[in-house]
Protein backbone atom coordinates (compact mmCIF):
# COMPACT_ATOMS: atom_id res chain seq x y z
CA UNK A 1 4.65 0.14 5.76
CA UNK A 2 4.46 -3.54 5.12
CA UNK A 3 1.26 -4.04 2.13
CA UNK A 4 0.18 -7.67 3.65
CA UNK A 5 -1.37 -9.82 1.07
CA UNK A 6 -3.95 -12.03 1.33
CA UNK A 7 -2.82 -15.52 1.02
CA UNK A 8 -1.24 -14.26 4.37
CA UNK A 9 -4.07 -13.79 6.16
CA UNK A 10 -5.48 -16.94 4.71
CA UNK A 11 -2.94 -19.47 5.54
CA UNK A 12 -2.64 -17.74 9.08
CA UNK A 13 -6.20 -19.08 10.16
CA UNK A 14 -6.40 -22.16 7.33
CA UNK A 15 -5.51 -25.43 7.33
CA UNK A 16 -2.00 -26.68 8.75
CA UNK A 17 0.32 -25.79 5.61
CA UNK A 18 4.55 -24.57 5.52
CA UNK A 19 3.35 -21.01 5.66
CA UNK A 20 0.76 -21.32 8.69
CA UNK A 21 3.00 -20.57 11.62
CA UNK A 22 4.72 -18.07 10.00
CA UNK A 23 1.71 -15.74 8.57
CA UNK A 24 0.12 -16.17 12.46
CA UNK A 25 3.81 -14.27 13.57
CA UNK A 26 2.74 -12.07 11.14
CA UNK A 27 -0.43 -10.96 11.89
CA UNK A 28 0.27 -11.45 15.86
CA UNK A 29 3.21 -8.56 15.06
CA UNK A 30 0.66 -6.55 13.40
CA UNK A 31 -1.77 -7.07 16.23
CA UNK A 32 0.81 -5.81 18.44
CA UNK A 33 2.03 -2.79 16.66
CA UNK A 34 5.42 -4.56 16.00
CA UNK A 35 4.25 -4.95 12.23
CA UNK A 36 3.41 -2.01 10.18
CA UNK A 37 0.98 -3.70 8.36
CA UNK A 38 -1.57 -2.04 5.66
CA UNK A 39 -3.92 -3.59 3.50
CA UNK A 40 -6.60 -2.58 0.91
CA UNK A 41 -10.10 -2.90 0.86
CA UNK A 42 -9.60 -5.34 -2.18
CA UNK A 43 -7.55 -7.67 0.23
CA UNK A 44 -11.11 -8.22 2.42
CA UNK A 45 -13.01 -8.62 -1.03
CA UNK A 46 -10.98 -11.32 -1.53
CA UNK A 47 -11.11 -13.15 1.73
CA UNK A 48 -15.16 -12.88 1.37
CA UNK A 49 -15.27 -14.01 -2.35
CA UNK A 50 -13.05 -16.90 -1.59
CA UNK A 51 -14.44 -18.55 1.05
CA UNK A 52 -18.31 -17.71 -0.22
CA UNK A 53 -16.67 -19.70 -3.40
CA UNK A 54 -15.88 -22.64 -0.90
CA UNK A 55 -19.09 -22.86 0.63
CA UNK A 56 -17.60 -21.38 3.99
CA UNK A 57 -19.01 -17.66 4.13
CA UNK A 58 -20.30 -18.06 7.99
CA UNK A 59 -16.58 -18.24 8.34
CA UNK A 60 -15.10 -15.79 5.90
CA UNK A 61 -17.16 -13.42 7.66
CA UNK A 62 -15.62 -14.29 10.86
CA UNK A 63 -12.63 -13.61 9.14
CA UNK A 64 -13.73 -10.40 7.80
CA UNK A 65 -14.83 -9.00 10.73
CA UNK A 66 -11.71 -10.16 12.87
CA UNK A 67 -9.62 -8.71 10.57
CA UNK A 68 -11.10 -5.35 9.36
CA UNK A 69 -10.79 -4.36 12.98
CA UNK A 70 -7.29 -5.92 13.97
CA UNK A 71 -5.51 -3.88 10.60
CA UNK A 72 -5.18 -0.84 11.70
CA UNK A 73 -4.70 1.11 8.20
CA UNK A 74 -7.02 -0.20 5.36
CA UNK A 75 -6.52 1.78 2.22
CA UNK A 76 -9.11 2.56 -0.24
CA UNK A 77 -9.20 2.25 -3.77
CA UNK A 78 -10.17 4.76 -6.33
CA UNK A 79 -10.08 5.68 -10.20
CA UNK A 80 -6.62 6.51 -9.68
CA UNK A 81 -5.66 3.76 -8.84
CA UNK A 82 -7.67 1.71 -11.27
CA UNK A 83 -6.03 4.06 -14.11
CA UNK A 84 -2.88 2.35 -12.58
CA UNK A 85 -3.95 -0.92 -12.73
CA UNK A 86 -4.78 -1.02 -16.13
CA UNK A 87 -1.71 0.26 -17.02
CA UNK A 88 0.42 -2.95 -15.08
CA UNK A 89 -2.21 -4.78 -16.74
CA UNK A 90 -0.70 -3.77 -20.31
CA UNK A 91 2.66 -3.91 -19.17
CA UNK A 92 2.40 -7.75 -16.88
CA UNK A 93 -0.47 -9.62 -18.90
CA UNK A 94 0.69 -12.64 -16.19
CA UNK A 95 -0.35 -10.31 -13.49
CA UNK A 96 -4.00 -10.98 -12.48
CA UNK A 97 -6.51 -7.86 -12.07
CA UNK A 98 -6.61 -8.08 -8.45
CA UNK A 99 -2.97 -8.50 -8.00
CA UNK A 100 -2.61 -5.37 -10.21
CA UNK A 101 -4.89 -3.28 -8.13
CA UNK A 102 -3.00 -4.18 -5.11
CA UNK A 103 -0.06 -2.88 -6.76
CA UNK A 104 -1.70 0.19 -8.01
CA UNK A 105 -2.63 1.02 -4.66
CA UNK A 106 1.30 0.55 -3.18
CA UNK A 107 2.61 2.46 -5.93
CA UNK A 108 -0.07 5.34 -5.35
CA UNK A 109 0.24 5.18 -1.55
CA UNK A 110 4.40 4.76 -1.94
CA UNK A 111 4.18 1.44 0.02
CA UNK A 112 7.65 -0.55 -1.90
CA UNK A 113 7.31 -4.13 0.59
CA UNK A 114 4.99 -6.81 0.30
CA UNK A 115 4.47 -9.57 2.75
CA UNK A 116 3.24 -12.49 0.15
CA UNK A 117 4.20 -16.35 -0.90
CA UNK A 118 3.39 -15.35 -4.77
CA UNK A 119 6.46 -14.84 -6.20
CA UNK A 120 5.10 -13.01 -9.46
CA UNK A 121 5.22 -10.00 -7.20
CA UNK A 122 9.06 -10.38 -8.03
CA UNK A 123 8.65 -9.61 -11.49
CA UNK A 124 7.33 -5.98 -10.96
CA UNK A 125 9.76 -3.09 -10.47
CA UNK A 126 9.89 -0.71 -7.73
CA UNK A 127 8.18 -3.42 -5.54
CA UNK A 128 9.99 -6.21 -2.90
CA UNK A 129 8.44 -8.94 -1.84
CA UNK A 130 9.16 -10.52 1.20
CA UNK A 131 8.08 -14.03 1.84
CA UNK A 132 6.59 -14.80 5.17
CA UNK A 133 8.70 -17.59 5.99
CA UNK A 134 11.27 -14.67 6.31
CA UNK A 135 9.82 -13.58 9.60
């Protein structure tokens, strides 16, 4: 399992950027099973908050809806993982809160790849990141 951030959903339907035709591969290979993509439920919270915080929501909820049906495995998160969180927190103050949850939630779920362009996720052990210009 592949834990797809998501600045890779976001540059896949953005604006033309390095990193646009390579996140689409992405999510096309997810799309067609090629990918074993897996997100978290904090991943669609993000893509809602960010373009509500833009003034686009009509589209982030395109976005939302495309893509809460085309992942096929969208994990949840509980205390558990929050417990977890905290704890990277304490350990990676440069680590923001949501980046730490989504970490919580690979290390609980025994998910070790990331898809991402932040290269902080380099920084935290047991974890590879894998950039999407890779693909």
């Amino acid at each position: 399992m592949i834990f797809i951030d998501t600045n890779i959903i976001m540059y896949a339907v953005g604006r033309p950027h390095k990193y646009k035709s390579s996140c689409a591969k992405i999510i096309m290979g997810i799309s067609e099973g090629k990918i074993p993509g897996v997100i978290d439920c904090e991943v669609l919270q993000e893509l809602l908050y960010r373009y509500w915080h833009i003034g686009e929501l009509e589209k982030g909820l395109e976005v939302f809806e495309c893509f809460q049906s085309l992942i096929p495995k969208i994990l949840e998160i509980n205390r558990s993982d929050l417990v977890t969180a905290a704890q990277i927190l304490k350990e990676n103050s440069l680590i923001s809160p949501r980046d730490a949850i989504h970490i919580a939630v690979m290390k609980n779920n025994k998910i070790n790849l990331i898809c991402t362009t932040d290269s902080h996720f380099d920084k935290i052990e047991g974890i590879e990141r894998k950039d999407p210009l890779a693909y």
